[in-house]
Protein backbone atom coordinates (compact mmCIF):
# COMPACT_ATOMS: atom_id res chain seq x y z
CA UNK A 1 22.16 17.20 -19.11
CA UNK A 2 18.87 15.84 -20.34
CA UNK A 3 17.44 13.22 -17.94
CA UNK A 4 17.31 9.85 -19.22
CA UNK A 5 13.90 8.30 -20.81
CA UNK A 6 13.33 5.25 -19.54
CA UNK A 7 10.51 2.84 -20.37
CA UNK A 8 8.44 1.76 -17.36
CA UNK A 9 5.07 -0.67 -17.85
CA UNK A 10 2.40 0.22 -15.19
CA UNK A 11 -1.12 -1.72 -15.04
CA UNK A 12 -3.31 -0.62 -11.81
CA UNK A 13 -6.18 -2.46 -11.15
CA UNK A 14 -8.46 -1.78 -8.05
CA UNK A 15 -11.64 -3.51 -7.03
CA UNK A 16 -13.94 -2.44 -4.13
CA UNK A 17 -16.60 -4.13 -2.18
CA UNK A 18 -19.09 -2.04 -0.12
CA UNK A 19 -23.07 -2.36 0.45
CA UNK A 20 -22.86 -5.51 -1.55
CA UNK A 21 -21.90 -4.17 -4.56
CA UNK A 22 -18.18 -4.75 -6.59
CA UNK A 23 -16.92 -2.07 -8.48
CA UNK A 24 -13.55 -2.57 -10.64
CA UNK A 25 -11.39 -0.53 -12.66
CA UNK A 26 -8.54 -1.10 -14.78
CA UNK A 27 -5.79 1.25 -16.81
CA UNK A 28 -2.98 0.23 -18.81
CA UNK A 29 -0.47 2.50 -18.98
CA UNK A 30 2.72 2.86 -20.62
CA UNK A 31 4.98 5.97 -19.86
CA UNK A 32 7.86 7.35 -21.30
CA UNK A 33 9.53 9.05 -18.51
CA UNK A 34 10.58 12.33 -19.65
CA UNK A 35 10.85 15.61 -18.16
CA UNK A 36 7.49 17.27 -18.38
CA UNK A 37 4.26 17.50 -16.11
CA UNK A 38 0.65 16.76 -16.69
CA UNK A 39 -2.18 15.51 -14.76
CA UNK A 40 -5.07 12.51 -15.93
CA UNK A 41 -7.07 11.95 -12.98
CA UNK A 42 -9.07 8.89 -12.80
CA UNK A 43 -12.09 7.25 -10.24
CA UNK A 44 -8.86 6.05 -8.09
CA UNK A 45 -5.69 6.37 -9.74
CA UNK A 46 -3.72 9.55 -11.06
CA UNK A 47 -0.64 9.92 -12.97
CA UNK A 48 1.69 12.51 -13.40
CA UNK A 49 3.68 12.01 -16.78
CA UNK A 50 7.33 10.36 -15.52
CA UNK A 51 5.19 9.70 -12.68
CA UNK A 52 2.61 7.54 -11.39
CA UNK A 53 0.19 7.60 -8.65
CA UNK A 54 -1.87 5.10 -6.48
CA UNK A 55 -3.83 6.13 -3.84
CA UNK A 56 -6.28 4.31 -1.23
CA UNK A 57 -8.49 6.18 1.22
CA UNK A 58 -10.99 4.44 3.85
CA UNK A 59 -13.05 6.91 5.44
CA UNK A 60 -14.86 7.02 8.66
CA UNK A 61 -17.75 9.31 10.34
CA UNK A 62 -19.07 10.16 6.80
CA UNK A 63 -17.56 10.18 3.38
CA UNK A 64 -16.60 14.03 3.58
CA UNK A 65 -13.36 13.46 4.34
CA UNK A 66 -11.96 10.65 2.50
CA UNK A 67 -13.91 12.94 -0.86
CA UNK A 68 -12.18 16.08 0.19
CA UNK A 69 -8.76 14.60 0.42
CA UNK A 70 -8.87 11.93 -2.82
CA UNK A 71 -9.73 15.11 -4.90
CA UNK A 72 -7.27 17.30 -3.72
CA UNK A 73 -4.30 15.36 -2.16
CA UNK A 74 -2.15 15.22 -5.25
CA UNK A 75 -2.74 18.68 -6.32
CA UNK A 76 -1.59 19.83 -3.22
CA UNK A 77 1.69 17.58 -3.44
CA UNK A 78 2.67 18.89 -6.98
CA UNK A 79 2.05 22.41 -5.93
CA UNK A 80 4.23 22.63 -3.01
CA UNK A 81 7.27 24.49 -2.97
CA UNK A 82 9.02 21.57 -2.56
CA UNK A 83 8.16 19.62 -5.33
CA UNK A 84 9.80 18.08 -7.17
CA UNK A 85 13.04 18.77 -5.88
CA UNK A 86 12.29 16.59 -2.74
CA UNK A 87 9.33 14.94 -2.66
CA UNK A 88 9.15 13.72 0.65
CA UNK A 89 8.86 17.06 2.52
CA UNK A 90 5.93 18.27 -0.93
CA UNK A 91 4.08 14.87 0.69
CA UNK A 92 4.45 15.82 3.92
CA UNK A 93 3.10 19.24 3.32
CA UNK A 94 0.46 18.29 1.29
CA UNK A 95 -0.95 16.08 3.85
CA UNK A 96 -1.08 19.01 6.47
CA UNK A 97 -2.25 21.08 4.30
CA UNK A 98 -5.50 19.03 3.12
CA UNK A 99 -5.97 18.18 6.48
CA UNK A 100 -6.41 21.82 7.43
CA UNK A 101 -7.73 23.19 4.47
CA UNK A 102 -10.36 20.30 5.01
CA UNK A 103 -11.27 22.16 8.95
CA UNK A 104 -12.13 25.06 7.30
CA UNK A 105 -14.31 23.83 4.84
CA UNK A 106 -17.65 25.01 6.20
CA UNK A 107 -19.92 23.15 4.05
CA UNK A 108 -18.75 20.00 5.17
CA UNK A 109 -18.43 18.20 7.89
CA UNK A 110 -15.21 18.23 9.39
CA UNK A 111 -16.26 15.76 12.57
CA UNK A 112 -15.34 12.93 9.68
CA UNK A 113 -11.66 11.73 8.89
CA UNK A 114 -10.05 9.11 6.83
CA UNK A 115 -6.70 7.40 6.78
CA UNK A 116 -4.71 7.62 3.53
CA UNK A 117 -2.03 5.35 1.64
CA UNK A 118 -0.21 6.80 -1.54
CA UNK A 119 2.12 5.05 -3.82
CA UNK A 120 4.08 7.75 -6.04
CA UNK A 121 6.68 6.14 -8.66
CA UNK A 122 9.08 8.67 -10.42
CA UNK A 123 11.20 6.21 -12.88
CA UNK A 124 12.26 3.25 -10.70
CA UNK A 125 11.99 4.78 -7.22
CA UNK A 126 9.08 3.91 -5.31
CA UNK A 127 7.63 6.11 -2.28
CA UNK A 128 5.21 5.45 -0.23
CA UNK A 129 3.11 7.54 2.13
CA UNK A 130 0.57 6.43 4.95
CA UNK A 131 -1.57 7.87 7.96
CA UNK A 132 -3.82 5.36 9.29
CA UNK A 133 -3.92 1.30 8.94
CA UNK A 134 -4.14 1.20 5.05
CA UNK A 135 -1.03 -1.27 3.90
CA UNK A 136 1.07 -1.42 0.63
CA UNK A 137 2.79 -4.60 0.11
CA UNK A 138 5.52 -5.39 -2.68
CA UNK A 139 5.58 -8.45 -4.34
CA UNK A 140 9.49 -9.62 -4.85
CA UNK A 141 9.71 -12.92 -6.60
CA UNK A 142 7.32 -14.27 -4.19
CA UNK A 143 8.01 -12.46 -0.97
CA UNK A 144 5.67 -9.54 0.65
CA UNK A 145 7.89 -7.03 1.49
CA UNK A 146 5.56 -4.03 3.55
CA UNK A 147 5.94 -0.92 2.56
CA UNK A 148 3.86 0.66 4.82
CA UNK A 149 3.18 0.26 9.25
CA UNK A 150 -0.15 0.37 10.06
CA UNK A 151 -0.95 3.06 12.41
CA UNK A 152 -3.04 1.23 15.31
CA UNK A 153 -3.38 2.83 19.15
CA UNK A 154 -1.88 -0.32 20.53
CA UNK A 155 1.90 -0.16 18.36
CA UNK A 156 4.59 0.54 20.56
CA UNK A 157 5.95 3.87 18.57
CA UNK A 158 2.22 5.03 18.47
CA UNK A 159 1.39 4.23 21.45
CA UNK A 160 4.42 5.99 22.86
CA UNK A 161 3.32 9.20 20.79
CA UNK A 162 -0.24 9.38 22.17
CA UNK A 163 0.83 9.02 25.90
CA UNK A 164 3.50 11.68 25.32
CA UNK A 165 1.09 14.18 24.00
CA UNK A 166 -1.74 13.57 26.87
CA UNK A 167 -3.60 10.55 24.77
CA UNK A 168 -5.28 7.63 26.25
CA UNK A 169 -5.96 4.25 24.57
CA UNK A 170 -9.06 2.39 25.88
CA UNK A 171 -9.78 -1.23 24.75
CA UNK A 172 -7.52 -0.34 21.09
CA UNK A 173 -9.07 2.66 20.66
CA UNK A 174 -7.54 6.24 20.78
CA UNK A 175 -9.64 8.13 23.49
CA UNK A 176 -12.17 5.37 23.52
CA UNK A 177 -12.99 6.27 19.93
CA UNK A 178 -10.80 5.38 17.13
CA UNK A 179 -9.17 2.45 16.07
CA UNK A 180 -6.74 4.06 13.96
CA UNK A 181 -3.43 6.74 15.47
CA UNK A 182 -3.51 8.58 12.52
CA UNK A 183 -5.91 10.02 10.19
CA UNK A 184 -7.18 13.54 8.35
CA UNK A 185 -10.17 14.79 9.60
CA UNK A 186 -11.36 14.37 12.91
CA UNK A 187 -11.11 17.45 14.10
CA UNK A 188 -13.55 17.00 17.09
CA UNK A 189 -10.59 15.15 18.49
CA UNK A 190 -7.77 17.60 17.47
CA UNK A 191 -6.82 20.82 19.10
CA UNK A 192 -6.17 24.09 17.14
CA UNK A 193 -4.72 23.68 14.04
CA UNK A 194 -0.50 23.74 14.00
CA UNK A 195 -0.70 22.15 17.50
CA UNK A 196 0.74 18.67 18.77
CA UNK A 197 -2.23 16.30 18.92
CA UNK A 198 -2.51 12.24 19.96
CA UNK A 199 -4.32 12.30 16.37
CA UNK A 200 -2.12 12.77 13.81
CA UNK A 201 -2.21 13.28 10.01
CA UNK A 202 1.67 13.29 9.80
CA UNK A 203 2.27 10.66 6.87
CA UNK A 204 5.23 7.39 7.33
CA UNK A 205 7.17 7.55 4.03
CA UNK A 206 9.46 4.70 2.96
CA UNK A 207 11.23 4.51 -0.52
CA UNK A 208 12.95 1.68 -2.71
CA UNK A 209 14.52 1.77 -5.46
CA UNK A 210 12.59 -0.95 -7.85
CA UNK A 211 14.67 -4.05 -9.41
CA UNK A 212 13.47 -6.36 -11.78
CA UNK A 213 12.61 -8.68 -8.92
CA UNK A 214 10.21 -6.54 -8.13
CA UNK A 215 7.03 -8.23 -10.03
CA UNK A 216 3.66 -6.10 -8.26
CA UNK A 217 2.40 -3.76 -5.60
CA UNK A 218 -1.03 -4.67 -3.64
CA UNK A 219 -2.69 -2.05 -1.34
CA UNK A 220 -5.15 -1.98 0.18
CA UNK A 221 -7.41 -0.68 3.22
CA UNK A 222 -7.83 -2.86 6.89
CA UNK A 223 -10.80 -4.69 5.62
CA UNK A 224 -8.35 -6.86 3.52
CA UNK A 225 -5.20 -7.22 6.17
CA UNK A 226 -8.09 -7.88 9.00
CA UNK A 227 -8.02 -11.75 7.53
CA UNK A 228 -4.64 -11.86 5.15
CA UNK A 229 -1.74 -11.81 6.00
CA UNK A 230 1.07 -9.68 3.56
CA UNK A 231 2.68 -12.97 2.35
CA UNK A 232 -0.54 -14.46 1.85
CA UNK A 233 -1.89 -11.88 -0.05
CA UNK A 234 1.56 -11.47 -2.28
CA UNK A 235 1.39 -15.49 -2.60
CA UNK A 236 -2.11 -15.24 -3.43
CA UNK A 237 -1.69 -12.65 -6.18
CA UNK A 238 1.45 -14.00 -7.56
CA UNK A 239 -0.37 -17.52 -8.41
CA UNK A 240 -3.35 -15.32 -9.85
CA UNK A 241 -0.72 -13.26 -12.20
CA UNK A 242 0.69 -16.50 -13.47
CA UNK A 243 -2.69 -18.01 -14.45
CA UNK A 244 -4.18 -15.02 -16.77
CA UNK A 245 -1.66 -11.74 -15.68
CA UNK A 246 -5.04 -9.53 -15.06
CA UNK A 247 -4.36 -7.30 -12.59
CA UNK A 248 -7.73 -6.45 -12.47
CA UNK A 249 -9.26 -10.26 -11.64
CA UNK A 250 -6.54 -10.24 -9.15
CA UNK A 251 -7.48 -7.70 -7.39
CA UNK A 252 -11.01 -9.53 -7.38
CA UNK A 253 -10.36 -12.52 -6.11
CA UNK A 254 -8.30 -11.17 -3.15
CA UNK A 255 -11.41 -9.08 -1.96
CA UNK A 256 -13.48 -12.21 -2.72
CA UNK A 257 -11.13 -14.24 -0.63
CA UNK A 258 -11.40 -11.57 1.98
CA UNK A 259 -15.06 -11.98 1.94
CA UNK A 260 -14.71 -15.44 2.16
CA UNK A 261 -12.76 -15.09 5.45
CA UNK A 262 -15.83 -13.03 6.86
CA UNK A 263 -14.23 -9.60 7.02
CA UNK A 264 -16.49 -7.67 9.23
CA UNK A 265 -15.46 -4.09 6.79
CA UNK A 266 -15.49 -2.54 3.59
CA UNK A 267 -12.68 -3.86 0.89
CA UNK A 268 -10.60 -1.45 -1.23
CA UNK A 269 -7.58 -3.64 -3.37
CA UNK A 270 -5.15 -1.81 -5.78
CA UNK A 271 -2.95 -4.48 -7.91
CA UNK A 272 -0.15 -2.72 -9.64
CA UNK A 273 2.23 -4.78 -11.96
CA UNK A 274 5.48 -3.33 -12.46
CA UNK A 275 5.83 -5.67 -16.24
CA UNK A 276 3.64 -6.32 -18.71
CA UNK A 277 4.38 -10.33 -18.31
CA UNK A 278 3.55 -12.29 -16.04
CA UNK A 279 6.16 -13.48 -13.02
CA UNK A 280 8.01 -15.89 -14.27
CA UNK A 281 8.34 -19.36 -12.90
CA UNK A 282 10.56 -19.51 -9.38
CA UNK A 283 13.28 -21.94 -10.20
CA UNK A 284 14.52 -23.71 -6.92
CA UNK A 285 18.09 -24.85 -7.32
CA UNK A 286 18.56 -28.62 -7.79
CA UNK A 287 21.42 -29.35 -4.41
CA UNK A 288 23.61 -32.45 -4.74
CA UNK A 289 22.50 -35.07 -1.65
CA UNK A 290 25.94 -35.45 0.09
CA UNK A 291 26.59 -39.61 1.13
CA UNK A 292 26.63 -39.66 5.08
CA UNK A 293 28.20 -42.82 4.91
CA UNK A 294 31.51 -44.18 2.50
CA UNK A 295 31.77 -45.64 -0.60
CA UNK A 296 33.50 -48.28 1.18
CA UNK A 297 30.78 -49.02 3.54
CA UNK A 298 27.96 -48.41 0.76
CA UNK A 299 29.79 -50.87 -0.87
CA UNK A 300 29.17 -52.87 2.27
CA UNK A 301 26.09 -52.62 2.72
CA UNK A 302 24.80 -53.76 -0.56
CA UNK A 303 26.94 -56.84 -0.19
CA UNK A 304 24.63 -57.66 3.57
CA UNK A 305 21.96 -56.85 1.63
CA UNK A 306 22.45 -58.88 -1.56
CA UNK A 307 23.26 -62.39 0.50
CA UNK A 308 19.94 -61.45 2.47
């Protein structure tokens, strides 16, 4: 049977603020989702055709890392023997795999790692993938709903993981020397590759199917969630989306607000809106007031107060 085309409205937006300077980008994009495969890669969004791609990357110890994996993260995903068939295991994979194909890339150097959030939508199902303390948020009818953990020493299942495997957290940092649990790269702090390691560049996936509540997806890297919370960010964006239904100037203004709140690091914000309108208006039901007291003594009571 021929799978079903369905219609699906995507606008990413992304804005970034490091050394000072802002740098924004914006795609419309309207897909017909169709069997088929083909690849447009932009500065920090990809899409498959029937499929669409966010991806956020905050890099540490150099830019090598966060470079090596952005440019060849997806390709690695599509290509697995997995893929499409399930996805999940092609993602996991595909992180492994860039994170040791990046060790034995002599030229650069391997000593830097990044964390790494992906949002992959194939018709109405939404997956995403994280290592590290990158966050993706859904916006549904007003309410964040995380879609992503963030990967810090101190969590209980992390930190769990780390002692397990001979790790030691000093002060929220793993081994006295990174604030994050999980990230590609690194390798000065990982063993030989294959082995069990307190670092890890083992991905969390979690998958929904979307509704038509479902109105926008922020993500975003630790400068943001540092100084916003997930429903202040989805409250935030909502109100934007309502006002002018840019994506892209929403995305601004959250890493201006983050600025504002004197984030101490760099700002990466993807907005993704699910509809080409803007969230509608939230309706709150009109309730009856129920009487606490009789007709009879209402009655009453406005007799007292009348020969007052």
């Amino acid at each position: 049977m021929e799978a079903p085309v369905v219609g699906v409205r995507l606008h990413f937006a992304s804005s970034t603020q490091k050394m000072g300077k802002l740098v924004s980008m914006s795609v419309l994009l309207h897909v017909q989702l169709k069997g088929g495969l083909g690849i447009i890669v932009g500065l920090t969004h990809q899409l498959i055709l029937a499929n669409a791609c966010g991806q956020v990357f905050d890099g540490h110890g150099g830019t090598d890392a966060a470079l090596f994996v952005r440019k060849n993260i997806l390709k690695f995903i599509v290509e697995d023997s997995h893929f499409p068939i399930c996805v999940e295991k092609a993602i996991k994979s595909a992180f492994l795999k860039a994170d040791y194909s990046f060790a034995d890339a002599s030229s650069l150097d391997i000593s830097s790692g990044t964390t790494a959030l992906i949002a992959l939508i194939f018709g109405r199902t939404l997956i995403i993938a994280n290592a590290g303390d990158c966050r993706a948020v859904l916006g549904r009818r007003g309410r964040a709903i995380e879609m992503s953990k963030d990967h810090k020493p101190n969590c209980t299942s992390e930190r769990r993981r780390i002692e397990k495997l001979g790790g030691v957290i000093y002060d929220g940092y793993l081994n006295g020397q990174l604030s994050v649990a999980r990230a590609l790269g690194d390798w000065h702090m990982k063993g030989p590759k294959g082995s069990a390691c307190p670092l890890s560049a083992e991905p969390e996936l979690q998958e929904t199917e979307l509704s038509e509540e479902d109105e926008f997806l922020i993500m975003g890297c630790d400068g943001l969630w540092d100084v916003m919370s997930s429903q202040c960010a989805v409250t935030m964006a909502r109100k934007e989306l309502m006002v002018h239904n840019d994506p892209e100037r929403c995305s601004r203004e959250l890493v201006r607000e983050a600025l504002k709140r004197n984030t101490c690091d760099n700002l990466t914000v993807i907005v993704v809106c699910f509809s080409a309108d803007p969230p509608p208006r939230i309706e709150i039901p009109q309730f009856r007031v129920r009487r606490s007291i009789s007709a009879e003594g209402l009655n009453f009571l406005k007799g007292v107060l009348d020969s007052n």
